[in-house]
Each structure stands twice: as structure tokens, then as C-alpha cells.
Protein backbone atom coordinates (compact mmCIF):
# COMPACT_ATOMS: atom_id res chain seq x y z
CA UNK A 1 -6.74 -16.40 3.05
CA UNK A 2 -8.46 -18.93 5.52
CA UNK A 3 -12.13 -17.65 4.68
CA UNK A 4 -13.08 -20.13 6.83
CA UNK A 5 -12.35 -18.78 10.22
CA UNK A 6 -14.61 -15.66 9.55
CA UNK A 7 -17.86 -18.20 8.94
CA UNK A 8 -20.30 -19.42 11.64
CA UNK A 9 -21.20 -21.88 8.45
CA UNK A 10 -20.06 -23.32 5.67
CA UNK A 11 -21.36 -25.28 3.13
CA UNK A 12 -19.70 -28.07 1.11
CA UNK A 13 -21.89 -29.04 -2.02
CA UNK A 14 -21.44 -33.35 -2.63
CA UNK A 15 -18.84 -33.83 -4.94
CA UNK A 16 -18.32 -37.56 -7.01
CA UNK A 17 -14.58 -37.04 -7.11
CA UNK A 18 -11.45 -36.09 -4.85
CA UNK A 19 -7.54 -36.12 -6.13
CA UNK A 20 -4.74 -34.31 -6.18
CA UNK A 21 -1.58 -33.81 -4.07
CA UNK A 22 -1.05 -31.73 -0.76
CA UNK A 23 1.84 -30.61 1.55
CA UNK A 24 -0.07 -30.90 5.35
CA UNK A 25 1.00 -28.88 8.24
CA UNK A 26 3.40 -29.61 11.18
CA UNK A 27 2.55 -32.21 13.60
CA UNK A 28 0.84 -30.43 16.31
CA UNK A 29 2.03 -33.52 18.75
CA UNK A 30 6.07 -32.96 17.63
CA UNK A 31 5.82 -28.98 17.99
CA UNK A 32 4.56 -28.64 20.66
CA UNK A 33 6.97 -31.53 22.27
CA UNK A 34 9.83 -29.75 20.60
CA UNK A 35 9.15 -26.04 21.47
CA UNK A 36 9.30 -27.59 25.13
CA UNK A 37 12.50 -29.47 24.44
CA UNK A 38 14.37 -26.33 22.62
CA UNK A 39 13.29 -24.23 25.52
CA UNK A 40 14.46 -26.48 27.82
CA UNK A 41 17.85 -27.27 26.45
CA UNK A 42 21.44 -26.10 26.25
CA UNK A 43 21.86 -24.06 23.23
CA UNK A 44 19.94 -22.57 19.98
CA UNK A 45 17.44 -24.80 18.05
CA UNK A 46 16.25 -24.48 14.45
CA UNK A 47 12.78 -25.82 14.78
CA UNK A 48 11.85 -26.39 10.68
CA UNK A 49 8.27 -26.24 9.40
CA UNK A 50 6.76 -25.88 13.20
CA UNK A 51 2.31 -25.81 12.44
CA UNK A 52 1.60 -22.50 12.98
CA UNK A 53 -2.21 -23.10 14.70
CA UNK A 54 -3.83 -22.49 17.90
CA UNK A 55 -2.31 -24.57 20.31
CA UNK A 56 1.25 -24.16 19.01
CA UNK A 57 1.00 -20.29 19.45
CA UNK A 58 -0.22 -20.80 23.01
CA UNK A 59 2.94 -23.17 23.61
CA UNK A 60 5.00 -20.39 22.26
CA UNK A 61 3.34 -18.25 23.68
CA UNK A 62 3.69 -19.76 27.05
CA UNK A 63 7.44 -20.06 26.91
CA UNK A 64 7.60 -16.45 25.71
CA UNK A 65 5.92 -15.78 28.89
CA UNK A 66 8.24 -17.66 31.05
CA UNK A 67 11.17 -15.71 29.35
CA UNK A 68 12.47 -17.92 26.94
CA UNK A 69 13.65 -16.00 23.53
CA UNK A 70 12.38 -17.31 20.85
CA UNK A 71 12.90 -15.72 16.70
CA UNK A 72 10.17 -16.31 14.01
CA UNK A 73 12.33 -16.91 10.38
CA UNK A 74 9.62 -16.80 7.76
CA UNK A 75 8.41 -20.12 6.19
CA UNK A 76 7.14 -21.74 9.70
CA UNK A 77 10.83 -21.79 10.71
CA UNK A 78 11.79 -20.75 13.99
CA UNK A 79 14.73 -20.02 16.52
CA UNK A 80 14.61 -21.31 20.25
CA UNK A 81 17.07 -19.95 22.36
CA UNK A 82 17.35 -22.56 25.16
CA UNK A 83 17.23 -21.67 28.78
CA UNK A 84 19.44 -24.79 30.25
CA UNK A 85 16.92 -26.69 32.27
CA UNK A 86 15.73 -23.54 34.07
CA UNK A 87 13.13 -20.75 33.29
CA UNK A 88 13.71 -17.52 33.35
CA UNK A 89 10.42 -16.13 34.78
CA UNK A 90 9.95 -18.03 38.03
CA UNK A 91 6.23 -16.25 38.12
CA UNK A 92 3.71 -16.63 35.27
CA UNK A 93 -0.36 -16.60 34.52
CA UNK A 94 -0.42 -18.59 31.67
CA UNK A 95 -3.69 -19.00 29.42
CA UNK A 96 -3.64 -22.14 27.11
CA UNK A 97 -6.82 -22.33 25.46
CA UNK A 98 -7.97 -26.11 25.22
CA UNK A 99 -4.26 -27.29 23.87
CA UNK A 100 -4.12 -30.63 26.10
CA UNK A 101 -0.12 -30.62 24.18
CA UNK A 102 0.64 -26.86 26.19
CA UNK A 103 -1.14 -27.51 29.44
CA UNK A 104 -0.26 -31.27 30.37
CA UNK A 105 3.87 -30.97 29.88
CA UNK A 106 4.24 -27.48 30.78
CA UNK A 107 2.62 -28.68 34.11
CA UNK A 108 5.06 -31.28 34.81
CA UNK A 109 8.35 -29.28 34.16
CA UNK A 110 6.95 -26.53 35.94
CA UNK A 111 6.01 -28.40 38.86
CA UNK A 112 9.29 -30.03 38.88
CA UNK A 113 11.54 -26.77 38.35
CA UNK A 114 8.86 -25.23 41.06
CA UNK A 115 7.72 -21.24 41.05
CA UNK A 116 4.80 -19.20 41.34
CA UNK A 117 2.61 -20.13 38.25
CA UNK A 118 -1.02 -20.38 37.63
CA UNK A 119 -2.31 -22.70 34.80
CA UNK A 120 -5.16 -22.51 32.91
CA UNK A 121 -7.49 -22.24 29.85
CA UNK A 122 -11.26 -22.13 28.40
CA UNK A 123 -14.20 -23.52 30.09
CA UNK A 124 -13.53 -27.33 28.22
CA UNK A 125 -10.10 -27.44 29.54
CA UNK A 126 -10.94 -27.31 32.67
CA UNK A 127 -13.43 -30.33 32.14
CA UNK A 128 -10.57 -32.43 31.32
CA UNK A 129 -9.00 -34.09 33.88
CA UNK A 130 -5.08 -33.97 34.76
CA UNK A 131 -5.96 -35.65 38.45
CA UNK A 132 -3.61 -38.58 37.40
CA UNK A 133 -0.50 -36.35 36.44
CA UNK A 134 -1.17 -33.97 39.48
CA UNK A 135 -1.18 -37.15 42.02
CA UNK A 136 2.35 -38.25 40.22
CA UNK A 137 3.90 -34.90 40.70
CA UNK A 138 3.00 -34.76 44.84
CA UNK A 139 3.98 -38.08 44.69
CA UNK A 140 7.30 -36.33 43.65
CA UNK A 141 6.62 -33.95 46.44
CA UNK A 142 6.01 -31.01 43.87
CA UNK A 143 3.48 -28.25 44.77
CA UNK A 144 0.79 -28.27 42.88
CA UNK A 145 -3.13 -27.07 43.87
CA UNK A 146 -5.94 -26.87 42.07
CA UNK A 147 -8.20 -23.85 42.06
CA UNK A 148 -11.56 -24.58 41.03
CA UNK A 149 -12.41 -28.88 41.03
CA UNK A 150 -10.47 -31.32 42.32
CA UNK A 151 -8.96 -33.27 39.42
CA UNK A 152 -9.11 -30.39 36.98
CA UNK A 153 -7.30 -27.06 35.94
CA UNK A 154 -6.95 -24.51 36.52
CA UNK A 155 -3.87 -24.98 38.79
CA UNK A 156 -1.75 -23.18 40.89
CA UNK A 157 1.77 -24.33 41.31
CA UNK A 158 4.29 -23.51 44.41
CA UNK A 159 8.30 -23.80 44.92
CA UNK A 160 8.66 -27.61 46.22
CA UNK A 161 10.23 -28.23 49.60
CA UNK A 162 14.17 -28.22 47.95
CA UNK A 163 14.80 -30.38 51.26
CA UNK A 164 12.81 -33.09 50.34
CA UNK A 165 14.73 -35.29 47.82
CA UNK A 166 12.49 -36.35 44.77
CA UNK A 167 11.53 -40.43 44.90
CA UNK A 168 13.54 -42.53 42.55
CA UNK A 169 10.07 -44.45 41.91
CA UNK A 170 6.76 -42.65 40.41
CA UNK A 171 3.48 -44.20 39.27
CA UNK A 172 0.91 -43.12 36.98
CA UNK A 173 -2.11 -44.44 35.16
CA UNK A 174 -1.82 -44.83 31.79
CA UNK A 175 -5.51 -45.77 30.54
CA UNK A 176 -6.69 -41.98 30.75
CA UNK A 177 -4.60 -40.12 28.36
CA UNK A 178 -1.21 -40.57 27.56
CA UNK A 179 -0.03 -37.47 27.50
CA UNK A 180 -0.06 -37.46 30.94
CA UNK A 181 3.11 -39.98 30.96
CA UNK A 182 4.70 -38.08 28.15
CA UNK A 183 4.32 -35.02 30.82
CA UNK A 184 6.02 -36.86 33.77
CA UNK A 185 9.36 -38.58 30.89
CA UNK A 186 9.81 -34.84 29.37
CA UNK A 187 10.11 -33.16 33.35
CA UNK A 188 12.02 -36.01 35.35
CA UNK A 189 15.27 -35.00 33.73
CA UNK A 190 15.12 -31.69 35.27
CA UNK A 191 14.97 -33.21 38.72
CA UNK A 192 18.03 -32.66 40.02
CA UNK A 193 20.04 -34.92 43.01
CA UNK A 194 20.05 -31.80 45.32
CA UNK A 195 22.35 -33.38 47.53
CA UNK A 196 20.58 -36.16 48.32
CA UNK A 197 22.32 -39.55 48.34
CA UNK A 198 20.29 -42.01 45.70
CA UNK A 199 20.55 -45.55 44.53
CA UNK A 200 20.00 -45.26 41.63
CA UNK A 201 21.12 -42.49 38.69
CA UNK A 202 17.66 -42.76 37.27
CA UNK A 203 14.00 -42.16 37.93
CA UNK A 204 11.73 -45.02 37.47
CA UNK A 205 7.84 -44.59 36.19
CA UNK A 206 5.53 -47.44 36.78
CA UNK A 207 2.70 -47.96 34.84
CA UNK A 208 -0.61 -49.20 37.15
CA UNK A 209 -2.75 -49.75 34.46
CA UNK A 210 -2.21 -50.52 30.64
CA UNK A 211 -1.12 -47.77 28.38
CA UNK A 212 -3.34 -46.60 26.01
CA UNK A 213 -2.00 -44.65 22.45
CA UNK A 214 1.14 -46.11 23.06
CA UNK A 215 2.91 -44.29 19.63
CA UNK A 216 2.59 -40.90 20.61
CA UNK A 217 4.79 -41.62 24.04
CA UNK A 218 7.13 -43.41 21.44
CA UNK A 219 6.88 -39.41 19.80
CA UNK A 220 8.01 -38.33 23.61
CA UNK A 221 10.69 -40.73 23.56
CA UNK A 222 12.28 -40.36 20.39
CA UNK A 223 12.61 -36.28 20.53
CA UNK A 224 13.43 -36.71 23.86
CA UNK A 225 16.77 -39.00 22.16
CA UNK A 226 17.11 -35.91 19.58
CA UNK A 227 17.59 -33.63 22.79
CA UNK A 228 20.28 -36.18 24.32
CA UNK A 229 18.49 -37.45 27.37
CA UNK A 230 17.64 -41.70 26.41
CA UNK A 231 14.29 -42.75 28.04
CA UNK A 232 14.89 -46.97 29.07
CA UNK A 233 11.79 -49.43 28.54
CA UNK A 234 12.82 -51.98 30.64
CA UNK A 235 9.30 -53.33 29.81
CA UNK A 236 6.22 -52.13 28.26
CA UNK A 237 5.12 -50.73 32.16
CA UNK A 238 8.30 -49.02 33.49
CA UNK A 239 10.51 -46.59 31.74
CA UNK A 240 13.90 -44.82 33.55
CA UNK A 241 14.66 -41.62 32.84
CA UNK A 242 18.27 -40.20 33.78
CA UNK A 243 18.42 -38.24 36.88
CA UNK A 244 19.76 -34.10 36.25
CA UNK A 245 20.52 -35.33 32.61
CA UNK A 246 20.42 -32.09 30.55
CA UNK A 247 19.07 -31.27 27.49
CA UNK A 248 21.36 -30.16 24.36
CA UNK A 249 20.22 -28.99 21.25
CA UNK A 250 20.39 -31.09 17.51
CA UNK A 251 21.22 -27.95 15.92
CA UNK A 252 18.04 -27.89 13.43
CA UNK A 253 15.02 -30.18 14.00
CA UNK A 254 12.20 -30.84 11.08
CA UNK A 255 8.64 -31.21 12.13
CA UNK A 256 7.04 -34.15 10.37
CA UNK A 257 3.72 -33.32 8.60
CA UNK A 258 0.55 -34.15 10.67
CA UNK A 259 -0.49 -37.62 10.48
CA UNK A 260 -3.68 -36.97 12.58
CA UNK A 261 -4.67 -34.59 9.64
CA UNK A 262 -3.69 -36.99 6.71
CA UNK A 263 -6.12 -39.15 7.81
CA UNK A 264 -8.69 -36.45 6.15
CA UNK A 265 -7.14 -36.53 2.98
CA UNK A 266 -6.13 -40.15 2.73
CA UNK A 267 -9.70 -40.81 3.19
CA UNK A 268 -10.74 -38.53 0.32
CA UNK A 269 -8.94 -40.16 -1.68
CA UNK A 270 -10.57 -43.94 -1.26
CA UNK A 271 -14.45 -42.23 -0.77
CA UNK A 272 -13.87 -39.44 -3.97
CA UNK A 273 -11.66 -42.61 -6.18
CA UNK A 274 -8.31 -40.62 -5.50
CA UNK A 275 -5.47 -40.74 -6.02
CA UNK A 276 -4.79 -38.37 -3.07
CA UNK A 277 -1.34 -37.79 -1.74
CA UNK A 278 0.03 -36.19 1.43
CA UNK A 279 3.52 -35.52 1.10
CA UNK A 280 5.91 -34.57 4.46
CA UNK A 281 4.88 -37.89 6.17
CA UNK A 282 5.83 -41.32 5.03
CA UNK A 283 6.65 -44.85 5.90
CA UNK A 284 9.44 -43.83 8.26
CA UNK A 285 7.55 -41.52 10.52
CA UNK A 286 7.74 -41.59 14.16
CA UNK A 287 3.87 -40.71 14.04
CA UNK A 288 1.17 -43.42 15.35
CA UNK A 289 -1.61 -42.17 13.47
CA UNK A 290 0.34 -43.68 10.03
CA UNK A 291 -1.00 -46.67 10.60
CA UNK A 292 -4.47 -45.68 9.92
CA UNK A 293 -3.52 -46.21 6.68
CA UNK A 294 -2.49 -49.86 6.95
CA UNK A 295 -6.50 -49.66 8.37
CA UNK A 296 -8.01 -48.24 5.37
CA UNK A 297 -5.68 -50.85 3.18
CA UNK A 298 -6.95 -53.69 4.85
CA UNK A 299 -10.52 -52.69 4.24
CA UNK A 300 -9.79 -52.73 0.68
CA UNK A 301 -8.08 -48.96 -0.07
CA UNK A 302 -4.94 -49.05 -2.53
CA UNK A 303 -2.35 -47.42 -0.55
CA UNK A 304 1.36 -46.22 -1.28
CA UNK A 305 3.94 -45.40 1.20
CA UNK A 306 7.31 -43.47 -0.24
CA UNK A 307 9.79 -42.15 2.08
CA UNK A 308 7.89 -38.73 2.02
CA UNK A 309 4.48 -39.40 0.93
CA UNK A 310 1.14 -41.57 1.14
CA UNK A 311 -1.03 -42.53 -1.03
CA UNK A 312 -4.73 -43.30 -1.35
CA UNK A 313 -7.54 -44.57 -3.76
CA UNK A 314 -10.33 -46.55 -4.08
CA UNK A 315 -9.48 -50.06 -4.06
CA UNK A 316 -11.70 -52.98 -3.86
CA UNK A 317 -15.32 -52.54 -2.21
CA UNK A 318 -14.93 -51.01 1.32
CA UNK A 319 -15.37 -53.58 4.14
CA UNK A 320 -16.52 -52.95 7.66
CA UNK A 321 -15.78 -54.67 10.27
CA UNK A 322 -13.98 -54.50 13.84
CA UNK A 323 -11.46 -52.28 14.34
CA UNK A 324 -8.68 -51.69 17.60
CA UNK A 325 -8.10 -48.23 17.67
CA UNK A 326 -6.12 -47.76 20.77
CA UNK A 327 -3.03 -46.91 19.01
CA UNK A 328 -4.65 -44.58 16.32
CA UNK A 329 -7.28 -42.21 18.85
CA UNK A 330 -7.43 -39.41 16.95
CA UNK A 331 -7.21 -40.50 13.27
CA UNK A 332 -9.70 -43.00 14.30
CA UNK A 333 -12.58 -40.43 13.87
CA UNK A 334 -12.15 -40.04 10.21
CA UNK A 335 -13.54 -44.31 10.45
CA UNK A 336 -16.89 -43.24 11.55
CA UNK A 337 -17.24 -41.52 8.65
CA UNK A 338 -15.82 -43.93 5.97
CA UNK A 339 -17.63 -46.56 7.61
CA UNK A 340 -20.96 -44.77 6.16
CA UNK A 341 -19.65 -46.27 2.61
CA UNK A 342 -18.38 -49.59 3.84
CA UNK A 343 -20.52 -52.78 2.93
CA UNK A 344 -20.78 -54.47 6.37
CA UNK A 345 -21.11 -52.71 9.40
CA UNK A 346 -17.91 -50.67 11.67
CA UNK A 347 -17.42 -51.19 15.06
CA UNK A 348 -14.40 -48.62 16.17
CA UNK A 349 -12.98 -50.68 19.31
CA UNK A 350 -10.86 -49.17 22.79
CA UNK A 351 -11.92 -45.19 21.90
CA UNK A 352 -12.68 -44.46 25.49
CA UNK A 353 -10.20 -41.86 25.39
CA UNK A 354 -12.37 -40.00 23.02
CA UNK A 355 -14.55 -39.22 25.97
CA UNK A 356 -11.63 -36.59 27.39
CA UNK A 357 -11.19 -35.14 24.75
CA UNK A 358 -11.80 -31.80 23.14
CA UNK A 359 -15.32 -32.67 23.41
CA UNK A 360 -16.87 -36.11 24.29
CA UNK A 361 -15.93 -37.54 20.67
CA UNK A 362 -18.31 -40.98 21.21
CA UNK A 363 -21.27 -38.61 22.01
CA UNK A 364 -20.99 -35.99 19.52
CA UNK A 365 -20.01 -38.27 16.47
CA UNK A 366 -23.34 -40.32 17.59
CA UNK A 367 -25.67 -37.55 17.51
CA UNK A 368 -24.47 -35.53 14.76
CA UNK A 369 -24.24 -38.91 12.35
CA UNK A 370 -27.59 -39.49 13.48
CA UNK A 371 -28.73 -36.35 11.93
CA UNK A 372 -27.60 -37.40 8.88
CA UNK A 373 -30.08 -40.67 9.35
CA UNK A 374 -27.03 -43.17 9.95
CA UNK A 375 -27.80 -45.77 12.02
CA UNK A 376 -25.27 -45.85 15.22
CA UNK A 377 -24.72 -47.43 18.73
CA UNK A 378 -22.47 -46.57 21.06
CA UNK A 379 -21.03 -47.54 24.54
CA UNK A 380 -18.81 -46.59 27.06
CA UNK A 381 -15.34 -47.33 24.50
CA UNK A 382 -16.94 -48.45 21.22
CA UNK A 383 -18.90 -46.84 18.37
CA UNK A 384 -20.87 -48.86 15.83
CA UNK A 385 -21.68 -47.40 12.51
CA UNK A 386 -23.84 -49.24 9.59
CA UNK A 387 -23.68 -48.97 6.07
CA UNK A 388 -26.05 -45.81 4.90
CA UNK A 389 -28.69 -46.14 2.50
CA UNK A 390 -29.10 -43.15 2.03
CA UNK A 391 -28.10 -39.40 3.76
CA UNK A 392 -30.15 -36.18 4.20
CA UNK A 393 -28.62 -33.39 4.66
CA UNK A 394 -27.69 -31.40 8.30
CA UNK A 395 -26.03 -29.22 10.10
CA UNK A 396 -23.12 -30.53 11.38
CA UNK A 397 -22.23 -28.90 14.95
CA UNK A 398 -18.40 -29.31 15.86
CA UNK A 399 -18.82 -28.93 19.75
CA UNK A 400 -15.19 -26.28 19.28
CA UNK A 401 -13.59 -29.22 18.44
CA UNK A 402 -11.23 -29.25 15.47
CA UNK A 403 -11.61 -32.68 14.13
CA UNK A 404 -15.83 -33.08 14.42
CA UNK A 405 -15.30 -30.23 11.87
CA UNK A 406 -12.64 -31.90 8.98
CA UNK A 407 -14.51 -35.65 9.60
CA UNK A 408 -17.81 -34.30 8.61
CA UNK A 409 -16.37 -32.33 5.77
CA UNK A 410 -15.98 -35.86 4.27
CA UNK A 411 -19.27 -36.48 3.94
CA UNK A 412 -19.59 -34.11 0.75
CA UNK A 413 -17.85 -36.88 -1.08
CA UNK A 414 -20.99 -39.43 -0.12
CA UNK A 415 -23.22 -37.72 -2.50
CA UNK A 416 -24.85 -35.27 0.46
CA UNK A 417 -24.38 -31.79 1.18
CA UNK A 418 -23.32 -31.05 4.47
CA UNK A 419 -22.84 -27.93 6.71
CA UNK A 420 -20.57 -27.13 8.74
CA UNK A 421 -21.12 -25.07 11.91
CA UNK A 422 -18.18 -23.05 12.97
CA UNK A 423 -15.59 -24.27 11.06
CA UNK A 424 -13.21 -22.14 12.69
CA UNK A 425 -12.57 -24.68 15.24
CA UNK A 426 -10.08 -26.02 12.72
CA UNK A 427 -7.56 -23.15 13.69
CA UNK A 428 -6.66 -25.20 16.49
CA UNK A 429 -4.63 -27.68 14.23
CA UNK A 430 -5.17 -26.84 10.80
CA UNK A 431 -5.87 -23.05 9.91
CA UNK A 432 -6.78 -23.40 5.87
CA UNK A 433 -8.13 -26.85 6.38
CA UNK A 434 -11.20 -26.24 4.01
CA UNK A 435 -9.38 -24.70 1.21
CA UNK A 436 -6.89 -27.49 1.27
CA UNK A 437 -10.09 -29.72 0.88
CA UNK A 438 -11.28 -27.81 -1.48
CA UNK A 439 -8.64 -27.87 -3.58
CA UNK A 440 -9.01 -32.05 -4.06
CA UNK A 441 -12.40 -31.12 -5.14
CA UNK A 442 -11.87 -28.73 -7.51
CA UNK A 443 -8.90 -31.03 -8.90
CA UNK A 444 -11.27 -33.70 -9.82
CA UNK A 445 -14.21 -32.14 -11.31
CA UNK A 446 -13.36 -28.20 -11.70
CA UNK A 447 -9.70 -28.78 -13.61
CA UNK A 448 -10.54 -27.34 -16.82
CA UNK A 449 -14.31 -25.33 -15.96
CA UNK A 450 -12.20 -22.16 -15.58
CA UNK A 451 -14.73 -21.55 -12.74
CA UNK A 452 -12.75 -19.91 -9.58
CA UNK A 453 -11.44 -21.75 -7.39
CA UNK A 454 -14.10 -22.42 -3.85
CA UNK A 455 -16.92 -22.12 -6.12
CA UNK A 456 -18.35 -25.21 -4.63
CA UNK A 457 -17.61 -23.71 -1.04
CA UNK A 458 -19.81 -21.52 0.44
CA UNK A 459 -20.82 -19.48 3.77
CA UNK A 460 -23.35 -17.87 5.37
């Protein structure tokens, strides 16, 4: 039972000690990226060990909505019955919570495809802006308004003008969020030649500024090669996507574990001694946020990569220091808080994207360590946390967003008590995240207390 969900608080008692080994969910970024791709596609998809969490169920949701069939098989499995590169439903009000993963593609391809559809989600979602992948789809003379600020869902979206042949160039930022380019590669191949006589059998995006979290467009890429359509990188600022290619099913496609959420758990292990290992992710994953354990090796971690697993413990003492995050945005957050044990002082580098995020991530990290009586500066793309002394205890507030909640957690391994406010917001990604955690605990000092299991967990 995920108690946690039910809590407006919770309260996780410090702990010395953290080991054990965990299975994690489903990579929120690959199922949601392959619910869109099985939709789209020729043919039935086995979609194996999908996360079953917020934004997921909106996606599926979503599609269900737009009238693609899709069959739950027990175990996180399910069935997508593809739709061919065309929807069903060419009308739809579609509500996607805060899920950046739902709103951002199923923009593009609906835009693209054209219809009568309305976009949108909770208040925060439409604070984050989608103004860059809007101006690329009229740029592709698609139909798309907005309804409330310019820049920002919700959106309306209109049949395009089938007489007006689609460019064969598009450009797009890439320094906001990169989703917005994984948007635009998964839609292009369902623009179609209509007639029109082009040059070229392609579509070419052009980057105008440098692309930041580079990795999880790699994720775009490669499931977009599992589907049969092969993006091109000419060069690290123009990819070519093939013009009215069509989807086709793999047959059966696993979902990776999350790396995001390892991060949590490979950081237990080097704060509580460890070892901690996350199985379902490993050295050949096509997931970014891996490499934030190469990070925590280099500032002194143990680490062990198998083909299925990682590994962490405590290795030599923890070193600060300065740290490029661009690749690794989101795992990136769990540094702030291991930087609180470190011996020199942790300067996370190229975050700005944390600003657009669920909530302003270099704000709210700032003023909720500073609660605890870290010391912390901050500017517009860079946080800078020093070594603590010592920690009081607080309440943590998570701002609804998913990963304020499972950092913070952490910080019962420092020797403080923490509480968490609304530690639901972990549904979003990881329903069960605190008895998971829990679990490491009560693995290292609870093994043979007979005591049952959570005692150390509490609510109010």
C-alpha cells in the first residue's frame, strides 16, 4: 500500500545506515515516448514493465481519448494497438496534469496530423513555457493558438491549411528544454508530401542555440530507431528526419528502470555506507541520468556497473567541487543534497533548466536547504552548497514537485530528522517511493529487531 499518498506529512527519523537491493520503476522519459510511438505505429506493441504513475496514466489516458485501443496485462505490461500515423478522434479536450512528457509531444503530432483539440493541465503547467515548440510548428504552418498567455498552455489546435506544403527546414531553440526538440523529431514523420513537389525526402531541424540535456533526445532517437523511422545527426545542430516515413511496431518493447530515480538510491547508498543496488538499469542504458553515477564515483563513491544493475557505497571521503550538469538535469538534484556531506564546497553548474521545471528547482532547493541551516548561493544557472556543520530539523515543502520530495528524504541519512510535506507529489513518477526507501533503512539497522516494517516512518 503507498501510505504515503494519503499523508499531508511524513516523517523520516535519521538513520546511520542504508543497504539493500531494489527493482525501480519504468522510466517515465521511455513510457511516455513509447506509448506515443505504439500509438502511432503500424501494428500491436507489447510495451513491458511501462511505470505506472501520474504522468504515464495521463499519456494513456490521452491516447485513450483520441481513440487509440490500448489492453492493460497485469505486471505493468501493456498492449498498444497502433493507429498507423493517424488518430482516430480528430476532436479531443485533453487534461495532462503537469506531465511536461504528455503535453510537449502530444502537441507536436497533433499539430502536425491537425484536428480540433484543446490542450491543457494544472495551474504550473501552464507556467511553463512551450513558446519555442509552438513558433516551430507555425513555422510548419500548423494551427496552433494559445488560450490564456502567449507562450504558455493551454492550447487550442486547428486542421492546418492541407494546401500549404510543410517546409523541408525547421528551427528551434534548444537551451530551454529539450523536450521541445524531442516533440518536433517524434511528429515530422507524420508530415506527409501531400502532393507537393520537395527536394529533399527529409525534414531538416536546425538548432539556433546549443542543446541542453542532450541524452534524453538521444532517448527520442533511439526508440524512434526501435519504431523504424532513423533520425540523421549530420552534426550536433541539425538532425533529418524522413519525410511520411511510418512507424512499425518491434513486436514487444522493455522499459528500462528509471535512472532519474536511481539517483535516490545510489545516493543512499554512499551517505548510509551502502551497498545499495538498483537493478533494471545498467551500464548499457540509453538513459542520461546514468552518468550521475560516474559523478558520485569521481567524488570518491565505490560504484559497480553490471549489465542490469548499479552499485553504490561509501568510498573514500566525499569531495565537493564543480560540477557540469547539463547532461544529468534531473538527477542533478539529488547533488545538492550529498553535497551537505562532502568536505569542500558543491557548485552544481548549467541547471538553468531547473527554473522550468515542475517548480523553480534553483529557488526551492535554496530556501528549503536553508531551513535546514545549510549555507547556499545561487544564481541564474548555478547552485552552491557548503559542507554542513551541523542540521536542525524542518519541514521540507515539495512545491507539488516529485523530486523536492525523494532529495530531501535523503537527508534522514545525515543524522537529522526531516519532514516531508505532501509526499504525495511522488505519484507523479514514483508511487511507493517512501516505502522503497524505507526498506534500505530497515535493511541496515531493523534486519533482525523483529520490529514491523515502517516503524521508523511516520505521518501526521
Amino acid at each position: 500500500m503507498n501510505n504515503e499518498k494519503k499523508l499531508t506529512e511524513l516523517c523520516l527519523s535519521p538513520v546511520a545506515q542504508a543497504r539493500g537491493t531494489l527493482r525501480l520503476p519504468g522510466s517515465k522519459s521511455i513510457s511516455n515516448r513509447a506509448l506515443l510511438l505504439a500509438a502511432l505505429a503500424e501494428g500491436e506493441t507489447q510495451l513491458n514493465a511501462l511505470l505506472d504513475a501520474d504522468d504515464v496514466r495521463y499519456m494513456r489516458e490521452a491516447l485513450t481519448q483520441l481513440g487509440v485501443r490500448l489492453e492493460a496485462l497485469g505486471e505493468d505490461n501493456w498492449r498498444v494497438l497502433g493507429c498507423g500515423g493517424r488518430f482516430p478522434e480528430l476532436k479531443a479536450d485533453l487534461f495532462l496534469g503537469n506531465a511536461g512528457t504528455a503535453v510537449r509531444p502530444l502537441t507536436a503530432a497533433l499539430a502536425v496530423l491537425g484536428g480540433d483539440y484543446r490542450i491543457h493541465g494544472v495551474a504550473r503547467m501552464h507556467e511553463r513555457p512551450i513558446g519555442d515548440l509552438v513558433e516551430a510548428l507555425r513555422a510548419l504552418h500548423c494551427r496552433v493558438d494559445y488560450l490564456e498567455k502567449a507562450g504558455f498552455p493551454p492550447l487550442q489546435i486547428a486542421l492546418r491549411d492541407a494546401s500549404t506544403p510543410f517546409p523541408e527546414t525547421v528551427a528551434i531553440r534548444g537551451d530551454v528544454s529539450s523536450q521541445f526538440l524531442s516533440a518536433l523529431l517524434m511528429a515530422l514523420p507524420l508530415v506527409s508530401d501531400d502532393g507537393a513537389e520537395y527536394t529533399k525526402a527529409y525534414t531538416e531541424v536546425v538548432l539556433t542555440t546549443p542543446l541542453i540535456s542532450r541524452p534524453y533526445v538521444k532517448i527520442t532517437t533511439h526508440l524512434m530507431a526501435r519504431f523504424g523511422v532513423n533520425v540523421e545527426e549530420p552534426d550536433p545542430q541539425r538532425f533529418r528526419v524522413p519525410r511520411g516515413a511510418r512507424y512499425r511496431s518491434p513486436g514487444t518493447l522493455m522499459v528500462e528502470s528509471d535512472a532519474s530515480s536511481a539517483s535516490y538510491f545510489l545516493a543512499a547508498g554512499v551517505l548510509g555506507g551502502g551497498p545499495v543496488r538498483v537493478t533494471g538499469v545498467g551500464r548499457h542504458s540509453i538513459q542520461g541520468d546514468v552518468k550521475f553515477a560516474d559523478v558520485l564515483h569521481a567524488q570518491g563513491a565505490t560504484i559497480t556497473y553490471g549489465d542490469d544493475y548499479i552499485e553504490a557505497q561509501r568510498g573514500t571521503p566525499f569531495k565537493g567541487g564543480d560540477i557540469d550538469c547539463l547532461t544529468i538535469p534531473d538527477a542533478a538534484m539529488t547533488l545538492a543534497i550529498t553535497a551537505l556531506a562532502a568536505q569542500t564546497p558543491t557548485t552544481l553548474l548549467n541547471i538553468g533548466s531547473w527554473r522550468v521545471k515542475e517548480t523553480d528547482r534553483i529557488h526551492a532547493m535554496a530556501t528549503e536547504l536553508a531551513k535546514l541551516g545549510a549555507r547556499v548561493e545561487s544564481g541564474d544557472d548555478w547552485l552552491r552548497i557548503y559542507p554542513a556543520t551541523e542540521l536542525r530539523h524542518a519541514e521540507i515543502d515539495t512545491y507539488d514537485d516529485h523530486r523536492m520530495a525523494m532529495c530531501f528524504s535523503l537527508l534522514s541519512l545525515l543524522g537529522t530528522a526531516v519532514t516531508i510535506r505532501d509526499p504525495g507529489c511522488v505519484a507523479k513518477t514514483f508511487p511507493g517511493y517512501f516505502e522503497a526507501f524505507e526498506r534500505l533503512r530497515w535493511c541496515a539497522t531493523n534486519a533482525s529487531s523483529g520490529e514491523k516494517l515502517g516503524a521508523m516512518l511516520y505521518g501526521r
